[in-house]
Each structure stands twice: as C-alpha cells, then as structure tokens.
N, C-alpha and C. Protein backbone atom coordinates (compact mmCIF):
# COMPACT_ATOMS: atom_id res chain seq x y z
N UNK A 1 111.80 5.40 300.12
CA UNK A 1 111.16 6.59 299.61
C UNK A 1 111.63 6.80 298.16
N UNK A 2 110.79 6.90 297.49
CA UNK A 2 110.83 6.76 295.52
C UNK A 2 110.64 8.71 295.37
N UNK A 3 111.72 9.36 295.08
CA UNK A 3 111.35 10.88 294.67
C UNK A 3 111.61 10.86 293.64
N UNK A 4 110.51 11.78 293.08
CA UNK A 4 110.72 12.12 291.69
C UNK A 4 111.27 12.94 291.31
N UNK A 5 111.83 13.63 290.01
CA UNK A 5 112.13 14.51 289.63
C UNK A 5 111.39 15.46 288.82
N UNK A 6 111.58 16.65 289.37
CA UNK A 6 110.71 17.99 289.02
C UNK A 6 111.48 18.25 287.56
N UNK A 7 111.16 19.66 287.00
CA UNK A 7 112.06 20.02 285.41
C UNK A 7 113.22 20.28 286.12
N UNK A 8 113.08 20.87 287.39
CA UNK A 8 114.15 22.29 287.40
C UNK A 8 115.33 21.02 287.85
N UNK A 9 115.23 19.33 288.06
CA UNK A 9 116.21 18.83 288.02
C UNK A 9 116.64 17.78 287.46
N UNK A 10 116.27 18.43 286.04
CA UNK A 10 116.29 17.22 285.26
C UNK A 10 117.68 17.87 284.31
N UNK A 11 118.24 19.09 284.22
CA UNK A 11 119.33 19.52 283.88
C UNK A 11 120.28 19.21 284.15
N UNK A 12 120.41 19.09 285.71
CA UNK A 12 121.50 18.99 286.66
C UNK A 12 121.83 17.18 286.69
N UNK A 13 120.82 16.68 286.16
CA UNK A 13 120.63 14.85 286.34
C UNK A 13 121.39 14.49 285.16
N UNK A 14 120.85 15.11 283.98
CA UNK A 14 121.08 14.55 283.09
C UNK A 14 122.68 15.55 282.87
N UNK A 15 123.42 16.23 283.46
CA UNK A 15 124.85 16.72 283.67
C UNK A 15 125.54 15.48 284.48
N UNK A 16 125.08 14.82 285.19
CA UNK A 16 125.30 13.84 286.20
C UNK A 16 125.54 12.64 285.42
N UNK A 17 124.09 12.21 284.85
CA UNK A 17 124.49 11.15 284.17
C UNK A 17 125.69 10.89 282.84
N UNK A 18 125.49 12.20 282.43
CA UNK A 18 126.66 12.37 281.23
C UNK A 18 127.94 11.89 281.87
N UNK A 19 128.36 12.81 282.65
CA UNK A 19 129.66 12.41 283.31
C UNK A 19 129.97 10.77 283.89
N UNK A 20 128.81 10.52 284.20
CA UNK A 20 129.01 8.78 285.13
C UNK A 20 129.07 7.91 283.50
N UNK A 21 128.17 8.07 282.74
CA UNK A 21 128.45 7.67 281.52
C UNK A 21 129.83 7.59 280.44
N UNK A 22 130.28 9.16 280.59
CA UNK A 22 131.66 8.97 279.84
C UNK A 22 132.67 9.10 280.84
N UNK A 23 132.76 8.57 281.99
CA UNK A 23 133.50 8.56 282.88
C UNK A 23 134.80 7.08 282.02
N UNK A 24 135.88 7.52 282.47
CA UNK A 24 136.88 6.42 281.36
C UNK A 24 137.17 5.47 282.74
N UNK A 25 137.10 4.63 282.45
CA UNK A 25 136.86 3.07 283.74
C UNK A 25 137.92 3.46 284.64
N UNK A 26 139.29 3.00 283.91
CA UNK A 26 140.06 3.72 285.65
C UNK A 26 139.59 4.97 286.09
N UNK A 27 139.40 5.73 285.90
CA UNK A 27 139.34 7.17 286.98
C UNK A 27 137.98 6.58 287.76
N UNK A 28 136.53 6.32 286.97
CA UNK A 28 135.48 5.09 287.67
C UNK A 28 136.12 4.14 288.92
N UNK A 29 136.94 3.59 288.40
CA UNK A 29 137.63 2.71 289.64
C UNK A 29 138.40 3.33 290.93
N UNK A 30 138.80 4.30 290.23
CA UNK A 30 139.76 5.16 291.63
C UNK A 30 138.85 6.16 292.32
N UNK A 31 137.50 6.14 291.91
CA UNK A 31 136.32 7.09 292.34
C UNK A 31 135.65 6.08 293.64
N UNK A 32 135.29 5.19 292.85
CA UNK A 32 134.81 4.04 293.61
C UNK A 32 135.91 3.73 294.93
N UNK A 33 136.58 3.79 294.86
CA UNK A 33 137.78 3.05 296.24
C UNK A 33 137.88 4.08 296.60
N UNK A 34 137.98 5.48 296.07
CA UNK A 34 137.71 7.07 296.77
C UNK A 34 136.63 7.29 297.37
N UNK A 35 135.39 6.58 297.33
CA UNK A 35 134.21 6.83 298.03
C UNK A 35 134.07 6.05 299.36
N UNK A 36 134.75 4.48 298.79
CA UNK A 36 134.08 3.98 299.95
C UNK A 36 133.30 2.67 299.80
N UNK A 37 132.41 1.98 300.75
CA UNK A 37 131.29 1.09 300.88
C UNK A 37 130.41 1.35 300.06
N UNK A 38 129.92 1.11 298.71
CA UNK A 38 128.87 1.38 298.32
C UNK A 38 127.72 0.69 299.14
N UNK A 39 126.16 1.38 298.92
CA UNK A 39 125.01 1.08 299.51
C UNK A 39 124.86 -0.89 299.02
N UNK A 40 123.58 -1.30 299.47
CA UNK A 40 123.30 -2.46 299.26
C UNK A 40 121.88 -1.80 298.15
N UNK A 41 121.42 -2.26 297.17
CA UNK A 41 120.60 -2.05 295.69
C UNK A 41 119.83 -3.44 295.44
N UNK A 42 118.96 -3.38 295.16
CA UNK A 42 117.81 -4.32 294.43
C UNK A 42 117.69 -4.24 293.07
N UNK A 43 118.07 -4.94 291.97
CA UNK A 43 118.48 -4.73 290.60
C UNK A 43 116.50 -4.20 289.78
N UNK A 44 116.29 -3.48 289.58
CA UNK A 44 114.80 -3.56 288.49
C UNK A 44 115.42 -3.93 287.50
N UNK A 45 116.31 -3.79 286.75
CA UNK A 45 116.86 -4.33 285.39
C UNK A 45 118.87 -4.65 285.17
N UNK A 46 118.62 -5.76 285.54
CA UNK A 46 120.15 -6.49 285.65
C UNK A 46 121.05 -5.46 284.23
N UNK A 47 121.76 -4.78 284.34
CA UNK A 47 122.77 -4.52 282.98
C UNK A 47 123.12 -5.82 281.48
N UNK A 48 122.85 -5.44 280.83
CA UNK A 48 122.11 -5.51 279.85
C UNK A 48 122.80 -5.02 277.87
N UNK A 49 123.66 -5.91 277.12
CA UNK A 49 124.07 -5.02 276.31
C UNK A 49 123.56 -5.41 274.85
N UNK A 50 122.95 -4.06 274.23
CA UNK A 50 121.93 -4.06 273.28
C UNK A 50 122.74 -3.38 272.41
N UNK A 51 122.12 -2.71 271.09
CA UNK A 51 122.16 -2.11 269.92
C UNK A 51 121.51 -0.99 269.69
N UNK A 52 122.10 0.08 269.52
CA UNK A 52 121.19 0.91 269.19
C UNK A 52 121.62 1.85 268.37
N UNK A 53 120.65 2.21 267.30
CA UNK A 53 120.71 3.09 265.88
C UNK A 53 121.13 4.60 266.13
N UNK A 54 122.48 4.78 265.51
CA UNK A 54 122.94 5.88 265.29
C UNK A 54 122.25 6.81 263.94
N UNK A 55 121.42 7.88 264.67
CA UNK A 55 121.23 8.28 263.73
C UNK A 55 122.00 10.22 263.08
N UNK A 56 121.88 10.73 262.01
CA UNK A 56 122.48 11.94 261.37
C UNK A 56 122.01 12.59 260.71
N UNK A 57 121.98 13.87 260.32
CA UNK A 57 121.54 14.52 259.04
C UNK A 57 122.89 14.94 258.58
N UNK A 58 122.25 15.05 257.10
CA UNK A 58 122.97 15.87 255.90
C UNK A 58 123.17 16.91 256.31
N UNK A 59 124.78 17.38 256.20
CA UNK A 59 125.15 18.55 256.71
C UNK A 59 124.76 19.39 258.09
N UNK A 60 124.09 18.29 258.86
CA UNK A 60 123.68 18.29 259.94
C UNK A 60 122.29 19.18 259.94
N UNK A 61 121.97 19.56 259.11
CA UNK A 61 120.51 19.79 259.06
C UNK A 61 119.72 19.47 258.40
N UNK A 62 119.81 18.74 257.11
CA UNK A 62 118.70 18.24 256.39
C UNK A 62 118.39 16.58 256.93
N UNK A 63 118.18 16.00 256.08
CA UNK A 63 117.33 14.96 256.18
C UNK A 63 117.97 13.93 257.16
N UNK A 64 117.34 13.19 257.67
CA UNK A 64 117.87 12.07 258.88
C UNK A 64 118.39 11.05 257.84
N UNK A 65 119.28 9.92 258.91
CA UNK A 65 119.71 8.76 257.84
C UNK A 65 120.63 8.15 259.21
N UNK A 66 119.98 6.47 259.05
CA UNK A 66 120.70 5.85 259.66
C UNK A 66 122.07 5.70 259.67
N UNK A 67 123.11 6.19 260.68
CA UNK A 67 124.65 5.99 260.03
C UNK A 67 124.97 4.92 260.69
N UNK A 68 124.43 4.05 261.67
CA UNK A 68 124.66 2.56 262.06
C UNK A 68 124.24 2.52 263.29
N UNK A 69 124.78 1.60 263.62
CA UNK A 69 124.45 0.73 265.02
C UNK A 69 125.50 0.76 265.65
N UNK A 70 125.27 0.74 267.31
CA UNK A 70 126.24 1.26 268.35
C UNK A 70 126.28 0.10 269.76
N UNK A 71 126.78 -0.42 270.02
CA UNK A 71 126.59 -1.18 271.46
C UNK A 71 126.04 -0.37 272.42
N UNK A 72 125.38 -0.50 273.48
CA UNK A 72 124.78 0.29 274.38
C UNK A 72 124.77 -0.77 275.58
N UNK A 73 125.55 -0.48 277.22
CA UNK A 73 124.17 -1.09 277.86
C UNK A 73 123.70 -0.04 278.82
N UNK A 74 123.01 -0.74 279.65
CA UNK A 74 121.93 -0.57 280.37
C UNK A 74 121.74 -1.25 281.78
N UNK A 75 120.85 -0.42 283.01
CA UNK A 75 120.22 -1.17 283.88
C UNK A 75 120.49 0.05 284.63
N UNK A 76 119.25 -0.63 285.75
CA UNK A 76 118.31 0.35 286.30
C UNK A 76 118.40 -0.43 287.99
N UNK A 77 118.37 0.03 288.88
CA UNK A 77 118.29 -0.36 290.48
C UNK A 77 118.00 0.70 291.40
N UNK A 78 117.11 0.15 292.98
CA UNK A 78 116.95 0.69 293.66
C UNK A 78 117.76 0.59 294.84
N UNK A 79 118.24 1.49 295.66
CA UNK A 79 119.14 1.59 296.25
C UNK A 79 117.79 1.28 297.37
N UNK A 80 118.60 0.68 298.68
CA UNK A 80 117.66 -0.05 300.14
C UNK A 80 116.70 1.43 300.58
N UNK A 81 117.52 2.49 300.28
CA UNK A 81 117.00 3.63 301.02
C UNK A 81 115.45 3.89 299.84
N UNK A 82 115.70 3.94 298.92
CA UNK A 82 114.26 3.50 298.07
C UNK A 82 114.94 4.69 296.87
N UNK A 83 115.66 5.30 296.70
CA UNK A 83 116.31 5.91 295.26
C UNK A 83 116.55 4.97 294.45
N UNK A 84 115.61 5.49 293.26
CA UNK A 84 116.04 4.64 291.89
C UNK A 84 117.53 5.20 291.00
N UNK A 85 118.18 4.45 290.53
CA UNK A 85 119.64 4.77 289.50
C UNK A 85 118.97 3.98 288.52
N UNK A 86 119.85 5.34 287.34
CA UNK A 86 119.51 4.06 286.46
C UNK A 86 120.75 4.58 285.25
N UNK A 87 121.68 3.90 284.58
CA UNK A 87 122.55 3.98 283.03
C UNK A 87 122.74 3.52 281.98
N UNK A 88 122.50 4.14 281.18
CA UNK A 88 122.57 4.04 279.46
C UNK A 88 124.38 4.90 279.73
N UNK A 89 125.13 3.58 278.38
CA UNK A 89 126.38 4.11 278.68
C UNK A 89 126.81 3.61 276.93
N UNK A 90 127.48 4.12 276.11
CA UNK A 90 127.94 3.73 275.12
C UNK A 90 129.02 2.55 275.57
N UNK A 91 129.12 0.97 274.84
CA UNK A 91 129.98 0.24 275.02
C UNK A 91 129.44 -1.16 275.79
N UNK A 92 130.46 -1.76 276.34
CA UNK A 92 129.64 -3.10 276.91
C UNK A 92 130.33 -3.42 278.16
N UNK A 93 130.56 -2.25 278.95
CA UNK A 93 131.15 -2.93 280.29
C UNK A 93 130.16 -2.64 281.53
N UNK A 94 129.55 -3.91 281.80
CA UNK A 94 128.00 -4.13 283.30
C UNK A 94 128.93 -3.41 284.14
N UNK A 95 129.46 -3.77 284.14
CA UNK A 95 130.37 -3.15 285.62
C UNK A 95 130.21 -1.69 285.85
N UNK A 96 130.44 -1.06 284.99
CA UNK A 96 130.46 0.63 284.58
C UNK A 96 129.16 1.17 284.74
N UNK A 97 128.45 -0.02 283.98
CA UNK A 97 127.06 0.59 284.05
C UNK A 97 126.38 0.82 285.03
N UNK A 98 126.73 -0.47 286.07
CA UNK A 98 125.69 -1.00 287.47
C UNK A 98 126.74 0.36 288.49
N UNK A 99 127.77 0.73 287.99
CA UNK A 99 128.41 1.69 289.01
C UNK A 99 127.81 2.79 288.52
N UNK A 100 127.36 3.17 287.80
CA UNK A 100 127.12 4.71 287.29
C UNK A 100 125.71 4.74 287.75
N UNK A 101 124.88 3.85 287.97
CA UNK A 101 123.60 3.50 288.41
C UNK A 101 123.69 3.90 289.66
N UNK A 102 124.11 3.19 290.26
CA UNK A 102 124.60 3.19 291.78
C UNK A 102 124.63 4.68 292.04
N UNK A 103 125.96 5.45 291.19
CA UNK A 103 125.97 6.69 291.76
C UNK A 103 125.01 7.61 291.22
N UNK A 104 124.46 7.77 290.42
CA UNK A 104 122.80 8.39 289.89
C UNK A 104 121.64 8.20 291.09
N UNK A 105 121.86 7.20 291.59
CA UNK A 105 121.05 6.83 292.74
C UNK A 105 121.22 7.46 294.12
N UNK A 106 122.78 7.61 293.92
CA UNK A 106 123.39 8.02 295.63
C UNK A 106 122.96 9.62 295.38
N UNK A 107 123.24 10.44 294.05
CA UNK A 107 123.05 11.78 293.75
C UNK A 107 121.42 12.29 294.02
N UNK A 108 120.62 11.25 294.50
CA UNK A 108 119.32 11.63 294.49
C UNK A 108 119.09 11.87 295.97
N UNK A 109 120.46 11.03 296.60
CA UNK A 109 119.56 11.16 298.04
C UNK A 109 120.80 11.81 298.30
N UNK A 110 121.04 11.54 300.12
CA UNK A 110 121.81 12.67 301.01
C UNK A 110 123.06 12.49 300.76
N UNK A 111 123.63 11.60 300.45
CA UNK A 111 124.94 10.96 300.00
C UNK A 111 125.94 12.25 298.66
N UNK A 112 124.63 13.31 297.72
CA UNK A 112 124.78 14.01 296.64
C UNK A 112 125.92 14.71 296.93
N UNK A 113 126.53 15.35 298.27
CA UNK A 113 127.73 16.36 298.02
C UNK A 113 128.73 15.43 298.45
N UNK A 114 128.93 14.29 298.79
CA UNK A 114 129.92 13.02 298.86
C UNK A 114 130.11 12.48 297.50
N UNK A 115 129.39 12.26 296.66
CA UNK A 115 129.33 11.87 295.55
C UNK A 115 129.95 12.57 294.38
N UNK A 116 129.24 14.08 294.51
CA UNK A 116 130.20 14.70 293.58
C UNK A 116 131.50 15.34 293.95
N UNK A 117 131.90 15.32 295.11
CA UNK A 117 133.66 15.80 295.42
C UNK A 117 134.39 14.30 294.99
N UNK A 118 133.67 13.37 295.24
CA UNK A 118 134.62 11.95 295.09
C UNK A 118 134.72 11.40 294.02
N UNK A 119 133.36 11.25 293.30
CA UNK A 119 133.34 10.48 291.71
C UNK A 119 133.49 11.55 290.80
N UNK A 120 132.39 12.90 290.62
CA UNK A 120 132.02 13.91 289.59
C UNK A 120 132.95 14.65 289.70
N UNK A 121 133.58 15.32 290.50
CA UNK A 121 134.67 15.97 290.23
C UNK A 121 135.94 15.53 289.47
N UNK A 122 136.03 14.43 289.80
CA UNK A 122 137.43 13.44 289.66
C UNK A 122 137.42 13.44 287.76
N UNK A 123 136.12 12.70 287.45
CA UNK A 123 135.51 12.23 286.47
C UNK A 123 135.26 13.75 285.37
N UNK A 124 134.98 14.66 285.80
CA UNK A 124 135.04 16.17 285.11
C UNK A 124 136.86 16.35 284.66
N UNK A 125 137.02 16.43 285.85
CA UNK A 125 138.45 16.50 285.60
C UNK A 125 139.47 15.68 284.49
N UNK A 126 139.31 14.48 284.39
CA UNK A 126 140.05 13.73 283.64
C UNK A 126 139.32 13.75 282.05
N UNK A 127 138.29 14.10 281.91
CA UNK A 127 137.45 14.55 281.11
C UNK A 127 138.05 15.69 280.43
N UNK A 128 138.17 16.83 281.35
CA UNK A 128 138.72 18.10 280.83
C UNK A 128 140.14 18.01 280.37
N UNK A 129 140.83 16.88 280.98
CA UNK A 129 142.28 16.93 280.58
C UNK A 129 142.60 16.28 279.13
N UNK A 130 141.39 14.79 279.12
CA UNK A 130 141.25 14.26 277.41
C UNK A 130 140.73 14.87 276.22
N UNK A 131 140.36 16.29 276.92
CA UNK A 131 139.46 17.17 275.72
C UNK A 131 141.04 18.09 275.58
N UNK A 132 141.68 18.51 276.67
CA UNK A 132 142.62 19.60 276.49
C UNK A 132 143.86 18.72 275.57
N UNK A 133 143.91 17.72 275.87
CA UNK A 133 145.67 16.44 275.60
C UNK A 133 144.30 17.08 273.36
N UNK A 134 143.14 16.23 273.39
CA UNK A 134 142.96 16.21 271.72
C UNK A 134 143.01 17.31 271.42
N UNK A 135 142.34 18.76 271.82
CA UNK A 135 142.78 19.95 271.25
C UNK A 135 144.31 20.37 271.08
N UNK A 136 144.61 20.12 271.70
CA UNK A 136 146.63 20.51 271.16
C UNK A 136 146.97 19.66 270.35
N UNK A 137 146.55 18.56 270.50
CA UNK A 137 147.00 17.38 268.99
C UNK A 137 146.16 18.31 267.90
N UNK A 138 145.46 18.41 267.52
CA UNK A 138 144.61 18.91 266.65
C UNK A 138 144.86 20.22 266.88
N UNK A 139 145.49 21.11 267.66
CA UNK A 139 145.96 22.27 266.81
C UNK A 139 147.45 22.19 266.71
N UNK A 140 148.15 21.02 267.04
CA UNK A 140 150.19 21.00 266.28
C UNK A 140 149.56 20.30 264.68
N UNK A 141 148.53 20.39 264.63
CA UNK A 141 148.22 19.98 262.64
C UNK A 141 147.55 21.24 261.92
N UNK A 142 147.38 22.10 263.03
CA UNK A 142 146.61 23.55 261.92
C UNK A 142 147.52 24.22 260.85
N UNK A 143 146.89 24.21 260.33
CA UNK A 143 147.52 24.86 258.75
C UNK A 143 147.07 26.56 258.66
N UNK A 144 147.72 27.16 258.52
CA UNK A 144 147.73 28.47 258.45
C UNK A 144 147.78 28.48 257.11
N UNK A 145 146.52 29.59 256.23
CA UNK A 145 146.56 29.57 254.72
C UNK A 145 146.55 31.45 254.76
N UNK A 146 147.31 31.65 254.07
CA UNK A 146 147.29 33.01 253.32
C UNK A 146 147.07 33.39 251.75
N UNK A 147 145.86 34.42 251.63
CA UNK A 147 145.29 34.28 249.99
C UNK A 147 146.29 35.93 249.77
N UNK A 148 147.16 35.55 248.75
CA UNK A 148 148.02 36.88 247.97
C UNK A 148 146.73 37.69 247.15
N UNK A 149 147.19 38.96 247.15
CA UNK A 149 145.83 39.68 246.29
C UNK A 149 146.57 39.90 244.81
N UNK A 150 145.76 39.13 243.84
CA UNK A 150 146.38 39.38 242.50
C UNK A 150 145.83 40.43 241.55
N UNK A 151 146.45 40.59 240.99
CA UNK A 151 146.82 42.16 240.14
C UNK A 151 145.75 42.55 239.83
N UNK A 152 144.36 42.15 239.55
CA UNK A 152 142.88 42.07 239.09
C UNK A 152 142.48 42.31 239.75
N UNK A 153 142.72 42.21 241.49
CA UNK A 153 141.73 41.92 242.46
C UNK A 153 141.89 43.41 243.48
N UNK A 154 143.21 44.48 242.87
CA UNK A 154 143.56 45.31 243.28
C UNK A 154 143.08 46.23 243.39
C-alpha cells in the first residue's frame, strides 16, 4: 500500500527527515541496534553521491550568488509493506542515507511511535546537546562593550 501525503503532513515529514538527515552516525548506529530488525526494502534508487550548488544572498536579502558546491547523497526505497523512504543528506555516507530512508519509510506506516521513541528522540536529543556544548563555546568568547558618554554628548 503506496500512501500519500496530504499538506497537513508534510510539516511533521519534513521535521522527520531533518532529524534522520543531521542525525551524527554514532547516535544513527545506537538508534538502529535500539530499534531492532529492520524491515526487508526494494531499492527505487540505490544511494547515490552527487553535487549540489550552494546557493546565498547579499546580506541575506539581496541578490542570489553561487557560494559553491556541496556533496549530497541520496536514495529512495520501498519498504515490503509498500511505504516509500526516501534521503537527501549533506555528505557521502550510503549507509546513513539508506538508514534514514528506511526510517522515513517506517514513520509512514504503523511502526511511527516505535520509531520516534527509539531513533527521533535519541537523535533530537544529541542534537540539542551539540547546539547547547556550541552556544557556551560561543558565549565564554562574548565581549561585553561599554560606550562612556563624552562631554559633548552630555
């Protein structure tokens, strides 16, 4: 059975895929042996690693401009039960990719509240802790500036 996706879950998918995407490989690996047997999958597009154009604006709002090229891969599979997965992941590890597929796939069918206590939670989590570890590095470098009011300005 091939279901599609409506708008109202294309928010919640693409929250899903983010996370399986910047998921950092070990915590991926300890998700995976935390879940279990993965399903048996039929590949539509074997993983796959391409190039793709980073693009920017000026001051972030004017004009576009190529700022380079990025590794990317890719690939897409149907799980036996008939759910399609599919991941775009910055970098070049198949492995990551064909797993993040996998679980995009399992999130579509009944498998979804197994999936996110075991992989998405885990994967949020270690997430939240690499955002909290760079914000304290980056604020033991804040500079505190104080402007004196001079005699003119009185």
């Amino acid at each position: 059975m091939l279901r599609m996706n409506t708008p109202q879950t294309v928010p919640a998918r693409a929250r899903w895929m983010s996370l399986l995407a910047k998921a950092p490989p070990h915590v991926l690996s300890e998700a995976v042996a935390q879940y279990g047997a993965l399903p048996s999958y039929l590949w539509l597009r074997r993983p796959e690693v391409g190039l793709a154009m980073v693009r920017a604006r000026i001051g972030g709002t004017g004009a576009q401009f190529n700022i380079g090229e990025m590794s990317m891969t890719r690939c897409a599979l149907r799980l036996a039960s008939g759910e399609m997965g599919i991941a775009y992941l910055a970098g070049r590890d198949m492995r990551h990719a064909e797993l993040a597929a996998i679980f995009d796939a399992l999130m579509q069918s009944d498998a979804a509240e197994k999936v996110r206590q075991t992989v998405l939670q885990p994967i949020e989590s270690a997430l939240a802790e690499k955002l909290a570890r760079t914000h304290a590095q980056a604020q033991a470098t804040k500079v505190e500036f104080m402007t004196m009011v001079r005699g003119e300005d009185a």
